[in-house]
Protein backbone atom coordinates (compact mmCIF):
# COMPACT_ATOMS: atom_id res chain seq x y z
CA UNK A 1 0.00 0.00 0.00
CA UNK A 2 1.68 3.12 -0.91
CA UNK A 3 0.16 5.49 1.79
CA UNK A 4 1.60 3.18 4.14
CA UNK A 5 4.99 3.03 3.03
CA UNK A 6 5.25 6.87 2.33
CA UNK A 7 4.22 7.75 5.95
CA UNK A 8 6.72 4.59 6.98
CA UNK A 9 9.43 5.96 4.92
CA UNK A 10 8.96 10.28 6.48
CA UNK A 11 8.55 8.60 9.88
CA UNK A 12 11.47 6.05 9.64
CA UNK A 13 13.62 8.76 8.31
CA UNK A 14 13.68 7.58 4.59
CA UNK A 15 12.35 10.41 3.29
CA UNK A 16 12.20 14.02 4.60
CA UNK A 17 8.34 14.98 4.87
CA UNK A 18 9.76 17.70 2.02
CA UNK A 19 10.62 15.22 -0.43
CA UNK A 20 7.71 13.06 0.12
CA UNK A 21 5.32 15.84 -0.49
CA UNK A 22 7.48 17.37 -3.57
CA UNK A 23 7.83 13.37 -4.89
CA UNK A 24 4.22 12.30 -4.23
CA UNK A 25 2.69 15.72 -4.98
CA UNK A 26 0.82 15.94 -2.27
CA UNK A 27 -0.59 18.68 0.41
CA UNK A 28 0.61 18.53 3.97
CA UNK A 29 -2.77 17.99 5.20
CA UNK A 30 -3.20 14.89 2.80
CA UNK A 31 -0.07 13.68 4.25
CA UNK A 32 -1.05 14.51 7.93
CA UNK A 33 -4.90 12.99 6.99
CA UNK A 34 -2.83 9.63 6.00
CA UNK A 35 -0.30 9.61 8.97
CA UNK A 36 -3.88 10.09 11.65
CA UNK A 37 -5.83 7.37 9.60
CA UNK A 38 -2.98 5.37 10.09
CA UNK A 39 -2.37 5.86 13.94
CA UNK A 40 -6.17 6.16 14.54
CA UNK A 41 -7.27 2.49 12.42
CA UNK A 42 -4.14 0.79 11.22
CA UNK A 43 -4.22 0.22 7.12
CA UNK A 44 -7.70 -0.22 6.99
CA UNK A 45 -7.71 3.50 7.76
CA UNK A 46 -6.47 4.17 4.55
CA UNK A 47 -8.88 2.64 2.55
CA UNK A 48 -11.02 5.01 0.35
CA UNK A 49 -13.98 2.22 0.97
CA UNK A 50 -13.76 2.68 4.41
CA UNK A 51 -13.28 6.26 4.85
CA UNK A 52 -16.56 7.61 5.33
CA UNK A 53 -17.21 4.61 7.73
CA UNK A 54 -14.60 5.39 10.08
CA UNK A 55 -14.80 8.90 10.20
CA UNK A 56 -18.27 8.48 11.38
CA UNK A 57 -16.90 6.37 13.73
CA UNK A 58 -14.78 9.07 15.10
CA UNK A 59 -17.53 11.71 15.03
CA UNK A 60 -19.52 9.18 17.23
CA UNK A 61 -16.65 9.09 19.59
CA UNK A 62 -16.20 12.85 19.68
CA UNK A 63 -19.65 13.02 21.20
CA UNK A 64 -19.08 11.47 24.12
């Protein structure tokens, strides 16, 4: 899974979080959305199926 191994790669020291943004061309916040899904659900985070599911999930949890 690519996601995966970019964030791996900035937060193993592989990449600089510069030159995986400049490579990937991608935002900060995408980056930062990835890194959260990531810490927050583990790879299924990162699924675009499952996206809307768990940030429901983590509205629900907000609430209480």
């Amino acid at each position: 899974m690519r996601k995966a191994e970019v964030v791996a790669a900035v937060k193993g020291g592989l990449l600089t979080l510069d030159e995986a943004l400049q490579r990937y061309n991608m935002t900060l916040e995408e980056f930062a959305n990835w890194e959260r899904a990531i810490d927050r659900f583990g790879l299924n985070g990162l699924r675009t199926t499952r996206t809307a599911h768990y940030r429901a999930l983590q509205e629900r949890q907000q609430k209480f």
